[in-house]
PDB file of N, CA and C in Angstrom:
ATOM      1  N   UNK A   1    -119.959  50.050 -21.833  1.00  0.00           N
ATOM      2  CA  UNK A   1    -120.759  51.205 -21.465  1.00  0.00           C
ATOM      3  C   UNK A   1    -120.769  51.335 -19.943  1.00  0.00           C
ATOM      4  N   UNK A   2    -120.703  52.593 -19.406  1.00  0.00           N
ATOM      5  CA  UNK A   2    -120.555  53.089 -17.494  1.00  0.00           C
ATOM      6  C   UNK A   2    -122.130  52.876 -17.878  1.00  0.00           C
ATOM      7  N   UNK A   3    -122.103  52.477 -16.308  1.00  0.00           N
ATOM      8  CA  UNK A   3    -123.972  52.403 -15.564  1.00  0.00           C
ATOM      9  C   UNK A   3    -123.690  52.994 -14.366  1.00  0.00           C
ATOM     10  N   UNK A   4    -124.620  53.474 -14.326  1.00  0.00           N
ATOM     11  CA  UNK A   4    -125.380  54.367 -13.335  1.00  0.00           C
ATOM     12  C   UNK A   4    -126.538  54.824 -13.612  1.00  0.00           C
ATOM     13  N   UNK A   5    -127.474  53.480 -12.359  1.00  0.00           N
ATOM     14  CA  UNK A   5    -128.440  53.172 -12.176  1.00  0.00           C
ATOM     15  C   UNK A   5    -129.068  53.100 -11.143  1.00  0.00           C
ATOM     16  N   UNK A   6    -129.876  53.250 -10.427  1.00  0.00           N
ATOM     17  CA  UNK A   6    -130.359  53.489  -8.754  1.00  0.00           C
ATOM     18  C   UNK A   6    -131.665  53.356  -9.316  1.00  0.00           C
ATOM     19  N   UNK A   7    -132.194  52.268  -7.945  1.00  0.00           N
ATOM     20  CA  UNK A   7    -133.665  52.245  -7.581  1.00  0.00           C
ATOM     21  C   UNK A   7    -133.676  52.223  -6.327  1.00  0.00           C
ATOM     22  N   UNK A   8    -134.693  53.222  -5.703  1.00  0.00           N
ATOM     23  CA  UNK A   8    -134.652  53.117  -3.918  1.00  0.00           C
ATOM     24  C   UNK A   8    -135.655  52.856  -3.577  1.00  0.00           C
ATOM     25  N   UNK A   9    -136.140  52.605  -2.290  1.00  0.00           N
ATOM     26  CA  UNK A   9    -137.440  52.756  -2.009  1.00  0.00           C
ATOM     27  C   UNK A   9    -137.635  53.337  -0.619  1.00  0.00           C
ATOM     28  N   UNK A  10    -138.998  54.487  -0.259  1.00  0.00           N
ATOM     29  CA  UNK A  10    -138.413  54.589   0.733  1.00  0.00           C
ATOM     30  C   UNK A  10    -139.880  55.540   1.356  1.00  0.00           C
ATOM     31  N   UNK A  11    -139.603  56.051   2.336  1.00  0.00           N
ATOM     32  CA  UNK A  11    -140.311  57.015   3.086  1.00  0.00           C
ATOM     33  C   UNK A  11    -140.669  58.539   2.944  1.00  0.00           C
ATOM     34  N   UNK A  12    -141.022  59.362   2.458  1.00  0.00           N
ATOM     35  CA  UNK A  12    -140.482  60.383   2.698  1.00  0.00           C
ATOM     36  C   UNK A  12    -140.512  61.479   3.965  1.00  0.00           C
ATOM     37  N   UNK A  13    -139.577  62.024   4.302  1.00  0.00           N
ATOM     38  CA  UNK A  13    -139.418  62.643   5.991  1.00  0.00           C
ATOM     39  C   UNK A  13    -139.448  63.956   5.062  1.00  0.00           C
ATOM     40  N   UNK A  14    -139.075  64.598   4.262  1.00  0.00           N
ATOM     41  CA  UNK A  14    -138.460  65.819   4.005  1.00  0.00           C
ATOM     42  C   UNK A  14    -139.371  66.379   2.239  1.00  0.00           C
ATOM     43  N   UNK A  15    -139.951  67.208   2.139  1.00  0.00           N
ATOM     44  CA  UNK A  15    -140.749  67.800   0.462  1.00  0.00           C
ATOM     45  C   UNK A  15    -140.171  68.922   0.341  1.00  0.00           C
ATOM     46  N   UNK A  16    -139.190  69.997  -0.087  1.00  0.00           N
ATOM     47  CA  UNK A  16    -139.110  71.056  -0.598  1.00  0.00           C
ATOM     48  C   UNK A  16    -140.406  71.067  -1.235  1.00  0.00           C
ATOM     49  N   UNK A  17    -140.695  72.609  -1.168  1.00  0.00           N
ATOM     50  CA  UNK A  17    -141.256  73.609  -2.106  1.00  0.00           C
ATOM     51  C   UNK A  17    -141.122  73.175  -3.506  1.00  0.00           C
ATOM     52  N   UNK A  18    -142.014  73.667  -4.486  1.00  0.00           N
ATOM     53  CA  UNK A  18    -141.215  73.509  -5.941  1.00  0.00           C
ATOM     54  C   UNK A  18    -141.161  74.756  -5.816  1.00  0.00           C
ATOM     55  N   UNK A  19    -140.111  74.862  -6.760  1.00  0.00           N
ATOM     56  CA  UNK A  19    -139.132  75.788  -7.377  1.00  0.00           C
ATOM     57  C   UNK A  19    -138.567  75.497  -8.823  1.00  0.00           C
ATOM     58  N   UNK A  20    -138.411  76.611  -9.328  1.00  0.00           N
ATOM     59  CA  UNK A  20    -137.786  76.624 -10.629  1.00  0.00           C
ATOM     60  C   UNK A  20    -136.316  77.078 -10.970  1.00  0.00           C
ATOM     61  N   UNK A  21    -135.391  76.944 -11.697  1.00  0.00           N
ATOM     62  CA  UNK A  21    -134.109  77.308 -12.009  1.00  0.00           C
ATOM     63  C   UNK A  21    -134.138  78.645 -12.399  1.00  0.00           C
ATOM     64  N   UNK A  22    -133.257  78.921 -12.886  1.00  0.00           N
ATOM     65  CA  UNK A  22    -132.914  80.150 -13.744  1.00  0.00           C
ATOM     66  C   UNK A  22    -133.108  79.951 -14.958  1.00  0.00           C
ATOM     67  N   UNK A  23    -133.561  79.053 -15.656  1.00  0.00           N
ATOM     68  CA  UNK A  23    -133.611  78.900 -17.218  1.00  0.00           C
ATOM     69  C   UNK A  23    -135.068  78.414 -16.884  1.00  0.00           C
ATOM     70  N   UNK A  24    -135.735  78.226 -16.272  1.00  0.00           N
ATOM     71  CA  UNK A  24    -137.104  78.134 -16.197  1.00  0.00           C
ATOM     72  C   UNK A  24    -137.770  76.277 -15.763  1.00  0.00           C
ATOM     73  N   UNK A  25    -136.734  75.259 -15.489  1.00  0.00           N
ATOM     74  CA  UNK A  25    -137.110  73.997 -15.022  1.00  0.00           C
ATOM     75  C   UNK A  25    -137.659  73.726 -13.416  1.00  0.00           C
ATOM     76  N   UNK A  26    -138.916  73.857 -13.598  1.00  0.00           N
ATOM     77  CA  UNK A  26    -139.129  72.878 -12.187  1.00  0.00           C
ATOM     78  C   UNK A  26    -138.919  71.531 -11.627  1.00  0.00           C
ATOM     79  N   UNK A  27    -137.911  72.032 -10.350  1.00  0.00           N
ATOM     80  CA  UNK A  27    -137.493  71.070  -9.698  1.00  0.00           C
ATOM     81  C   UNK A  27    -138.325  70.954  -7.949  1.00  0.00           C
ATOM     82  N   UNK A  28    -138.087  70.050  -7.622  1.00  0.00           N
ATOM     83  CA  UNK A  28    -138.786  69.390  -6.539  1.00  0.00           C
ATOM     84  C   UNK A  28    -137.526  69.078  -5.948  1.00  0.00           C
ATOM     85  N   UNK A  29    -137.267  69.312  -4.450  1.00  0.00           N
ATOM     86  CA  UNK A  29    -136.021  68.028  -3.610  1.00  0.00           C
ATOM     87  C   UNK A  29    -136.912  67.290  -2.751  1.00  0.00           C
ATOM     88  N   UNK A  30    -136.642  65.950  -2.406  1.00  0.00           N
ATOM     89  CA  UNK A  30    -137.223  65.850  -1.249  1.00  0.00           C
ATOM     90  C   UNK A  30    -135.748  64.865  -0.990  1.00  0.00           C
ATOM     91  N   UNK A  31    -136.363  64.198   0.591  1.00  0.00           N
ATOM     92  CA  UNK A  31    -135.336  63.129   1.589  1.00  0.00           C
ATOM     93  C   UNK A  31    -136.377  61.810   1.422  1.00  0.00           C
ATOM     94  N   UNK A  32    -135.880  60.893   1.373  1.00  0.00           N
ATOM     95  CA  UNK A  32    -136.260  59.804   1.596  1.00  0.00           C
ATOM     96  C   UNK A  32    -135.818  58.951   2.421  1.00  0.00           C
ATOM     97  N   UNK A  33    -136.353  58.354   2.977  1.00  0.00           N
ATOM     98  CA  UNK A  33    -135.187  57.091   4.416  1.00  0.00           C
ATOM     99  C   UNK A  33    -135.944  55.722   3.640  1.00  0.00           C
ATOM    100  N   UNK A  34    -134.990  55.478   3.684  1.00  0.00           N
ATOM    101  CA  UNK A  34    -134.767  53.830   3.448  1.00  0.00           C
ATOM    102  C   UNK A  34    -134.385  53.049   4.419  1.00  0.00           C
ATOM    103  N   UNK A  35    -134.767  51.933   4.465  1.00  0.00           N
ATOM    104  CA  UNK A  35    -134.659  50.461   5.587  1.00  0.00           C
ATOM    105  C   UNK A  35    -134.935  49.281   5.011  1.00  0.00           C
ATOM    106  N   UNK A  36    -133.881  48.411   5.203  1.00  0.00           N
ATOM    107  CA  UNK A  36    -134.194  47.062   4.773  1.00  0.00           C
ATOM    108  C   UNK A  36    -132.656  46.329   4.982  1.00  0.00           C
ATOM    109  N   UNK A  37    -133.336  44.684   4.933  1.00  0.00           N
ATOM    110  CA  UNK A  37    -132.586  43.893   4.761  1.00  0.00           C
ATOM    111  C   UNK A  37    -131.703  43.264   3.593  1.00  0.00           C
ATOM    112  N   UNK A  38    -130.373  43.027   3.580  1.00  0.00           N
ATOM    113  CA  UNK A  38    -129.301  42.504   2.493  1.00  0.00           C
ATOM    114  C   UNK A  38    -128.895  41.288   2.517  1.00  0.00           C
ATOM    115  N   UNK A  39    -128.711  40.829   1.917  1.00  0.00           N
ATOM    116  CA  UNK A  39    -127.216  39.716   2.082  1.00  0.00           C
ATOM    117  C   UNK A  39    -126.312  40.224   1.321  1.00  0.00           C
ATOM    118  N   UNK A  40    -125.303  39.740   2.381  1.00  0.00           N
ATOM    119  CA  UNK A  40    -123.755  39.595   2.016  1.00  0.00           C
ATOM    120  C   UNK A  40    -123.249  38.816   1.975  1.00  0.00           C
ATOM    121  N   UNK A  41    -122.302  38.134   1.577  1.00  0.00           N
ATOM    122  CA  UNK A  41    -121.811  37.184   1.988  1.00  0.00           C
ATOM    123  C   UNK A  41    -122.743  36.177   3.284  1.00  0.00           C
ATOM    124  N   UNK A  42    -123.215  35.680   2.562  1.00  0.00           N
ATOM    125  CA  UNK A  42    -124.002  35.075   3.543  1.00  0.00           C
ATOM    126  C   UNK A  42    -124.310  35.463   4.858  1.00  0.00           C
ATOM    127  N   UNK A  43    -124.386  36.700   5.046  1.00  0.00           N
ATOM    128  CA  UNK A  43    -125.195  37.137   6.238  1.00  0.00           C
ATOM    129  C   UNK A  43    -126.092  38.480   6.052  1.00  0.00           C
ATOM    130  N   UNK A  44    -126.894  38.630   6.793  1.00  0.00           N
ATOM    131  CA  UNK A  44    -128.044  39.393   6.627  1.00  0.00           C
ATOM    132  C   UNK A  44    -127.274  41.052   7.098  1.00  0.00           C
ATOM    133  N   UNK A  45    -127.364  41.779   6.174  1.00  0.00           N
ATOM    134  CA  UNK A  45    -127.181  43.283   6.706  1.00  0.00           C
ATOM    135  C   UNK A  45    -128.121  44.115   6.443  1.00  0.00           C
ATOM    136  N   UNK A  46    -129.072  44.944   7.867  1.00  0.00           N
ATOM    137  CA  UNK A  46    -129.607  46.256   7.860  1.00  0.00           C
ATOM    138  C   UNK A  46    -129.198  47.199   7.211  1.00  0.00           C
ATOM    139  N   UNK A  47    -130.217  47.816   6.225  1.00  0.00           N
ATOM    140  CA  UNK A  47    -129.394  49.044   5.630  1.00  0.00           C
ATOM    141  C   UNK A  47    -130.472  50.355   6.007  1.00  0.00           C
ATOM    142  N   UNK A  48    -130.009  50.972   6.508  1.00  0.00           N
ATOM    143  CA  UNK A  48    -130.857  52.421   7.190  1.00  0.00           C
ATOM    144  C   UNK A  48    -130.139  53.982   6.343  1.00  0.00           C
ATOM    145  N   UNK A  49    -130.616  54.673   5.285  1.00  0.00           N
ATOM    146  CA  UNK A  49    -130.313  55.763   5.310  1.00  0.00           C
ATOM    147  C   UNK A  49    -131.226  56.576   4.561  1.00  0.00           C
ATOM    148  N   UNK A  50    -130.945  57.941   4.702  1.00  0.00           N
ATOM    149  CA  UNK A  50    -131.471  58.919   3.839  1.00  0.00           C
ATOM    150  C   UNK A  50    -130.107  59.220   2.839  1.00  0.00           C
ATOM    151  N   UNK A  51    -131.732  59.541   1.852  1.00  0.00           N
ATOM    152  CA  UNK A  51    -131.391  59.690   0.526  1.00  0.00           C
ATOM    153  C   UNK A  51    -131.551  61.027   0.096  1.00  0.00           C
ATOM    154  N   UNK A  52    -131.218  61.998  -0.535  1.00  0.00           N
ATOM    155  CA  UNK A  52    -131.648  63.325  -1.170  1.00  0.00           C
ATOM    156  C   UNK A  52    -132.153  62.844  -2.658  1.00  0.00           C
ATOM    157  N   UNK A  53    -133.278  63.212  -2.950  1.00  0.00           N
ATOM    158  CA  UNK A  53    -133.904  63.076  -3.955  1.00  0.00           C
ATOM    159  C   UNK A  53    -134.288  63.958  -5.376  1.00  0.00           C
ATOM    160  N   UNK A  54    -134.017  63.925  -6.245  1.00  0.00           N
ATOM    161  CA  UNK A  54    -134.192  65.686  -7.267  1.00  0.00           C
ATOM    162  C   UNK A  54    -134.672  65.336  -8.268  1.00  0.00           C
ATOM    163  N   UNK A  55    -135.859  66.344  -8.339  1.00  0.00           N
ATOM    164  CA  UNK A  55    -136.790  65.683  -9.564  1.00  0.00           C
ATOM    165  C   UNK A  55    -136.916  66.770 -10.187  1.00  0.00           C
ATOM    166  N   UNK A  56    -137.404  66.843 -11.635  1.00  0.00           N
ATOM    167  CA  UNK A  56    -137.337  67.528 -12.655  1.00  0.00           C
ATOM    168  C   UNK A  56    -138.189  67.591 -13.428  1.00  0.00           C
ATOM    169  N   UNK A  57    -138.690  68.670 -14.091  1.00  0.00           N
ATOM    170  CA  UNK A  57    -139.565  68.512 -14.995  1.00  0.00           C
ATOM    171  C   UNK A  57    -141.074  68.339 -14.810  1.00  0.00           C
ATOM    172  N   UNK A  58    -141.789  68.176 -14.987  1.00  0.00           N
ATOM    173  CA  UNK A  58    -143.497  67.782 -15.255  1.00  0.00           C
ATOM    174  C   UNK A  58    -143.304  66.408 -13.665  1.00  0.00           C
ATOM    175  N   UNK A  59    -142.254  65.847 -13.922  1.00  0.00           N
ATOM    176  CA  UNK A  59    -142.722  65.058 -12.879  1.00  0.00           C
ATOM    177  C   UNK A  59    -142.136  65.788 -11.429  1.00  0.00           C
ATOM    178  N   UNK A  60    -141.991  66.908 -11.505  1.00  0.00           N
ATOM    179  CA  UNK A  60    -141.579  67.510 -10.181  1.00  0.00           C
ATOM    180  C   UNK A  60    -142.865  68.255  -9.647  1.00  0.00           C
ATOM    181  N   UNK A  61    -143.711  68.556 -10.970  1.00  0.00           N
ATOM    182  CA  UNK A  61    -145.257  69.295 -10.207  1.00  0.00           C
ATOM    183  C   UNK A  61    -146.006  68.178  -9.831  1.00  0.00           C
ATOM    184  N   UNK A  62    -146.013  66.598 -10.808  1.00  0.00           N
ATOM    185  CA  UNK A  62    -146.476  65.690  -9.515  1.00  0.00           C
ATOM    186  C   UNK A  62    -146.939  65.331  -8.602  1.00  0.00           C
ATOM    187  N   UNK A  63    -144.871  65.468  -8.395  1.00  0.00           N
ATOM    188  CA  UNK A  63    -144.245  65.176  -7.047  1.00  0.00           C
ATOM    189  C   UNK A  63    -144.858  65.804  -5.868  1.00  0.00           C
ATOM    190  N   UNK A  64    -145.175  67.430  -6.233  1.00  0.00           N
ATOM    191  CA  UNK A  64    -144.646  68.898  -5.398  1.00  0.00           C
ATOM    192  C   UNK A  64    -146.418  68.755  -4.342  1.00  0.00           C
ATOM    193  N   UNK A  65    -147.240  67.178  -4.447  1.00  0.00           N
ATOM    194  CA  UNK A  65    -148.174  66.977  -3.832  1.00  0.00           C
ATOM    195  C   UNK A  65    -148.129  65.880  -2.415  1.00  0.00           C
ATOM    196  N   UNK A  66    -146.439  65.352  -2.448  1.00  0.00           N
ATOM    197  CA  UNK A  66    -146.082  64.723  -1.734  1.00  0.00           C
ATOM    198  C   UNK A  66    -146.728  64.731  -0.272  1.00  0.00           C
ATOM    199  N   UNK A  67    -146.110  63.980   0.727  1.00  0.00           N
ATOM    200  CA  UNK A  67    -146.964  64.253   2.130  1.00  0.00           C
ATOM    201  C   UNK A  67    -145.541  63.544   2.759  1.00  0.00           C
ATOM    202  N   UNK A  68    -144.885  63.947   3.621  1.00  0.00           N
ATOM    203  CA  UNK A  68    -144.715  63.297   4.971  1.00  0.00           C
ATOM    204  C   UNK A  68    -145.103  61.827   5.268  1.00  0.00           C
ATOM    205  N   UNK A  69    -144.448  61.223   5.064  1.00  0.00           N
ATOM    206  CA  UNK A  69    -144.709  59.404   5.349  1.00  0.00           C
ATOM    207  C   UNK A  69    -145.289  58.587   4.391  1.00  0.00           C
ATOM    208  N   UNK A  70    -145.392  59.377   3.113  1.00  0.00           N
ATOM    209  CA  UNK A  70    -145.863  58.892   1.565  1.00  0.00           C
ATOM    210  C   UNK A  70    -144.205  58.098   1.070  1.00  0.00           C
ATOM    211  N   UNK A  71    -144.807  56.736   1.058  1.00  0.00           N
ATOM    212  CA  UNK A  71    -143.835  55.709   0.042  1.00  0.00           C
ATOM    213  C   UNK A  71    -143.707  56.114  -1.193  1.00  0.00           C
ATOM    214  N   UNK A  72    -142.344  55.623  -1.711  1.00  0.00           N
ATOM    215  CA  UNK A  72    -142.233  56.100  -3.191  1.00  0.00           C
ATOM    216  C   UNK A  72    -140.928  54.825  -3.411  1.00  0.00           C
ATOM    217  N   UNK A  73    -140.962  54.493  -4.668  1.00  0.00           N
ATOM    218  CA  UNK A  73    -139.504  54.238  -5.457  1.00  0.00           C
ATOM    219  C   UNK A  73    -139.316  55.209  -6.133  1.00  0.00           C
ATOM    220  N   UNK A  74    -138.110  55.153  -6.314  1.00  0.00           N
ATOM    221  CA  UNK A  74    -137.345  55.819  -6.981  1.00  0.00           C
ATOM    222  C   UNK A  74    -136.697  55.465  -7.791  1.00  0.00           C
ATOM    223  N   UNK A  75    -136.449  56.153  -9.003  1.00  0.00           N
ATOM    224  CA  UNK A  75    -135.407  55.382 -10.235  1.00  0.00           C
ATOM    225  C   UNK A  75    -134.796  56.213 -10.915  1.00  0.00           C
ATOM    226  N   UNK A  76    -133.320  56.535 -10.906  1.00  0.00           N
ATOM    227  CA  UNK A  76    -132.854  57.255 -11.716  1.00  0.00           C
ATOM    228  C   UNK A  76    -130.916  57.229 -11.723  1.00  0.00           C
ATOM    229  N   UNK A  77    -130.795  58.066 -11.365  1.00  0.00           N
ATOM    230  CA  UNK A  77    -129.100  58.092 -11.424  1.00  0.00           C
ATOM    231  C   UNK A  77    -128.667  58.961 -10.408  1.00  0.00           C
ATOM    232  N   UNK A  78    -127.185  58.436 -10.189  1.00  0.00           N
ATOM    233  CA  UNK A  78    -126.558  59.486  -9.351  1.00  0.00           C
ATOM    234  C   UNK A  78    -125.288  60.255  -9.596  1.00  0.00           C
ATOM    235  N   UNK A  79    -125.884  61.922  -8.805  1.00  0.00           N
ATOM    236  CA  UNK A  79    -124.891  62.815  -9.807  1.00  0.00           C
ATOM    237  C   UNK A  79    -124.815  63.950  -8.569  1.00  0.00           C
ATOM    238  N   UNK A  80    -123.905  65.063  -8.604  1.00  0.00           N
ATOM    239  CA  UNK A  80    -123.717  66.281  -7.465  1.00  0.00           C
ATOM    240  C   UNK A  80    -125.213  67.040  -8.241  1.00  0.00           C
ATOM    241  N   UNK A  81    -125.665  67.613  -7.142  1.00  0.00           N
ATOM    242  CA  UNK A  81    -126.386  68.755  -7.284  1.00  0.00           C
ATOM    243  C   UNK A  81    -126.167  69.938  -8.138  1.00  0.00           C
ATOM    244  N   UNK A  82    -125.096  70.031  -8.422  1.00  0.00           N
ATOM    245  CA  UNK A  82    -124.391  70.832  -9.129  1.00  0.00           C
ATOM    246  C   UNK A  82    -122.988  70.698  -9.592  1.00  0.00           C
ATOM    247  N   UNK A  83    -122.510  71.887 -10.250  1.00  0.00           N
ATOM    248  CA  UNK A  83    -121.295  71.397 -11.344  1.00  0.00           C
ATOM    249  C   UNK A  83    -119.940  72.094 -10.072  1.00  0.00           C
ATOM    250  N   UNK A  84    -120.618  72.588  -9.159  1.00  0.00           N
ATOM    251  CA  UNK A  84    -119.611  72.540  -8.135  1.00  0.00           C
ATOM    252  C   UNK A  84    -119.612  71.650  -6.790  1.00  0.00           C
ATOM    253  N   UNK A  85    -120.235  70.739  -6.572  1.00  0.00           N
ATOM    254  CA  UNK A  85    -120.532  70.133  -5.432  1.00  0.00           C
ATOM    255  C   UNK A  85    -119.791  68.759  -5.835  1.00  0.00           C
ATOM    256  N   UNK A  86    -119.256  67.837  -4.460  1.00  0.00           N
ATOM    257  CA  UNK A  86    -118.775  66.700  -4.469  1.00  0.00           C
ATOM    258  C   UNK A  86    -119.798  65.718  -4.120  1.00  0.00           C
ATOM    259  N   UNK A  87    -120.590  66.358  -3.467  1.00  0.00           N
ATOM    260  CA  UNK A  87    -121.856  65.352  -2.740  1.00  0.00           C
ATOM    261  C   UNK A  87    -122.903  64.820  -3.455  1.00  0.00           C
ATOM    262  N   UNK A  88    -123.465  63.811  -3.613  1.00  0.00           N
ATOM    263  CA  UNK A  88    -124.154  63.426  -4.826  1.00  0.00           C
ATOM    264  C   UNK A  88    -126.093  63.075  -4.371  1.00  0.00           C
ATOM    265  N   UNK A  89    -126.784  63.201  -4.895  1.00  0.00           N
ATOM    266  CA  UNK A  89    -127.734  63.138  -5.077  1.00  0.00           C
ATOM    267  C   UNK A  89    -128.533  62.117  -6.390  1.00  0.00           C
ATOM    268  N   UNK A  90    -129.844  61.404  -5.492  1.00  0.00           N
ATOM    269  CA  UNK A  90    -130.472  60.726  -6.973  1.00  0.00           C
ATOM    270  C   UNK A  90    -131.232  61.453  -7.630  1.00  0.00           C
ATOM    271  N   UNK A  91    -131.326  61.820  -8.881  1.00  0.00           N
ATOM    272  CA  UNK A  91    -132.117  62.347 -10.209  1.00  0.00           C
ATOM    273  C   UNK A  91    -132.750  61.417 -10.528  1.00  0.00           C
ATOM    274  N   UNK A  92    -134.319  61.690 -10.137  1.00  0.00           N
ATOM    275  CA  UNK A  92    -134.935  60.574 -10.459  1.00  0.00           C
ATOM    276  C   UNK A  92    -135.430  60.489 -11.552  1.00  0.00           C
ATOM    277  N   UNK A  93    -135.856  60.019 -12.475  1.00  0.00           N
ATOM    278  CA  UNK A  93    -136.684  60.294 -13.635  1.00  0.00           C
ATOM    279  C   UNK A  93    -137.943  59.256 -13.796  1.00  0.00           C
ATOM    280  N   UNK A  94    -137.803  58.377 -12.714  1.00  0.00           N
ATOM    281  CA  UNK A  94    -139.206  57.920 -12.566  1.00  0.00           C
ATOM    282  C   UNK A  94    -139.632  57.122 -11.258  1.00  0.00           C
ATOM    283  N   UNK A  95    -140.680  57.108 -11.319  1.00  0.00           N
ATOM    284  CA  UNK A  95    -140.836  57.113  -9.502  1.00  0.00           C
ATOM    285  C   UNK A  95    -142.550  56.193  -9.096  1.00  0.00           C
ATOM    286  N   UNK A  96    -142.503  55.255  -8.655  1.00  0.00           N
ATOM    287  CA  UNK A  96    -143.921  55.044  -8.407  1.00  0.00           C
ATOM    288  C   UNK A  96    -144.266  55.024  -6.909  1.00  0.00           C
ATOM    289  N   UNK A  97    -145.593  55.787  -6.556  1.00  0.00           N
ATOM    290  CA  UNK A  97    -146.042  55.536  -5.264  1.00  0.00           C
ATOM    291  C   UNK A  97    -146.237  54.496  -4.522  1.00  0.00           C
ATOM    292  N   UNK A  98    -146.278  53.701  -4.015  1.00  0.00           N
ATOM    293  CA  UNK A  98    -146.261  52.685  -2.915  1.00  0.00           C
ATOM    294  C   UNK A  98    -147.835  53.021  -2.214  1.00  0.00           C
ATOM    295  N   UNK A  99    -148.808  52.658  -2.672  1.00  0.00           N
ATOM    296  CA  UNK A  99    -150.251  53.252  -2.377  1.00  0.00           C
ATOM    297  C   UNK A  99    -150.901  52.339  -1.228  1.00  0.00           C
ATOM    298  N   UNK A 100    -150.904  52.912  -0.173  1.00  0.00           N
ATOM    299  CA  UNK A 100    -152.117  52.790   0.887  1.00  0.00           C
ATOM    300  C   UNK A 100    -151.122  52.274   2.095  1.00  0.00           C
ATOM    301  N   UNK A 101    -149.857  52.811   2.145  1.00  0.00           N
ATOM    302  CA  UNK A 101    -149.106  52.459   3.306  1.00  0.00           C
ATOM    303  C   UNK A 101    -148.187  53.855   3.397  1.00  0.00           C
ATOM    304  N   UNK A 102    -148.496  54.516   5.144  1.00  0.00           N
ATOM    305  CA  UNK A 102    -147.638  55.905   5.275  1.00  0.00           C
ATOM    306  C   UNK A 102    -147.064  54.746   6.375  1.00  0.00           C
ATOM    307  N   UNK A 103    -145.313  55.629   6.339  1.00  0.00           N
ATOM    308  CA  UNK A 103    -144.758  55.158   7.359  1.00  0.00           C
ATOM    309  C   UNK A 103    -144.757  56.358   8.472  1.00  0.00           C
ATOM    310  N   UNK A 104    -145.194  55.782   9.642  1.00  0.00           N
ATOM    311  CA  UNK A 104    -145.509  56.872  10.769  1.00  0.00           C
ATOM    312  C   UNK A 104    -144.323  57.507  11.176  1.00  0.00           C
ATOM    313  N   UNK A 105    -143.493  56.044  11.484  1.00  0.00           N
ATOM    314  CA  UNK A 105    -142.200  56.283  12.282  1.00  0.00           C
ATOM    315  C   UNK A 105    -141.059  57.475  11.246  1.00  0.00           C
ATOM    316  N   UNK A 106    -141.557  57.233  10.772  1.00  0.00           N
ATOM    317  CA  UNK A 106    -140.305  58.582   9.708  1.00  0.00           C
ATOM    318  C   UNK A 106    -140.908  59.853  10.025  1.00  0.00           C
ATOM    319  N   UNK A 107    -142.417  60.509  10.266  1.00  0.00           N
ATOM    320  CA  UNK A 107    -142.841  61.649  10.963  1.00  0.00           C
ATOM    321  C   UNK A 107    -142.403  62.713  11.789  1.00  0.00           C
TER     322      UNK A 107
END
């Protein structure tokens, strides 16, 4: 069986609006930045990036209460935004807050 699986964790810098499709699904985008430490091969690697985030459904009205420097994981898969795009995005389908810590520096 293919996997494709993603958990992130992260900041958020960026909340779209909600919005709905053309067939009537509310979706949410937001950005998330991520930071943290790895190993590799036995040495420690920084990992720094933003993420595009796309949520769906009941958990996109939620979402659509987000704030600017509100923690979140993220859990879902990765796929293009659409059936014409190469660039990929996580679909989250579940997500927990990270409660009582904003990160400033992402502001």
């Amino acid at each position: 069986m293919n996997r494709n699986i993603v958990v992130v964790s992260g900041a958020v810098v960026k909340v779209e609006p909600l919005r709905y499709t053309p067939s009537g699904l509310s979706v949410i985008e937001m950005i998330l930045h991520h930071r943290s430490a790895q190993q590799e091969v036995g040495h420690e690697v920084v990992t720094e990036f933003e993420i595009r985030v796309w949520v769906a459904g009941d958990m996109a009205h939620r979402l659509s209460t987000l704030c600017v420097g509100q923690r979140l994981v993220c859990r879902g898969f990765l796929a293009p935004p659409s059936r014409h795009s190469r660039q990929l995005v996580l679909r989250a389908d579940t997500y927990q807050l990270i409660e009582g810590h904003r990160d400033h520096e992402s502001e």
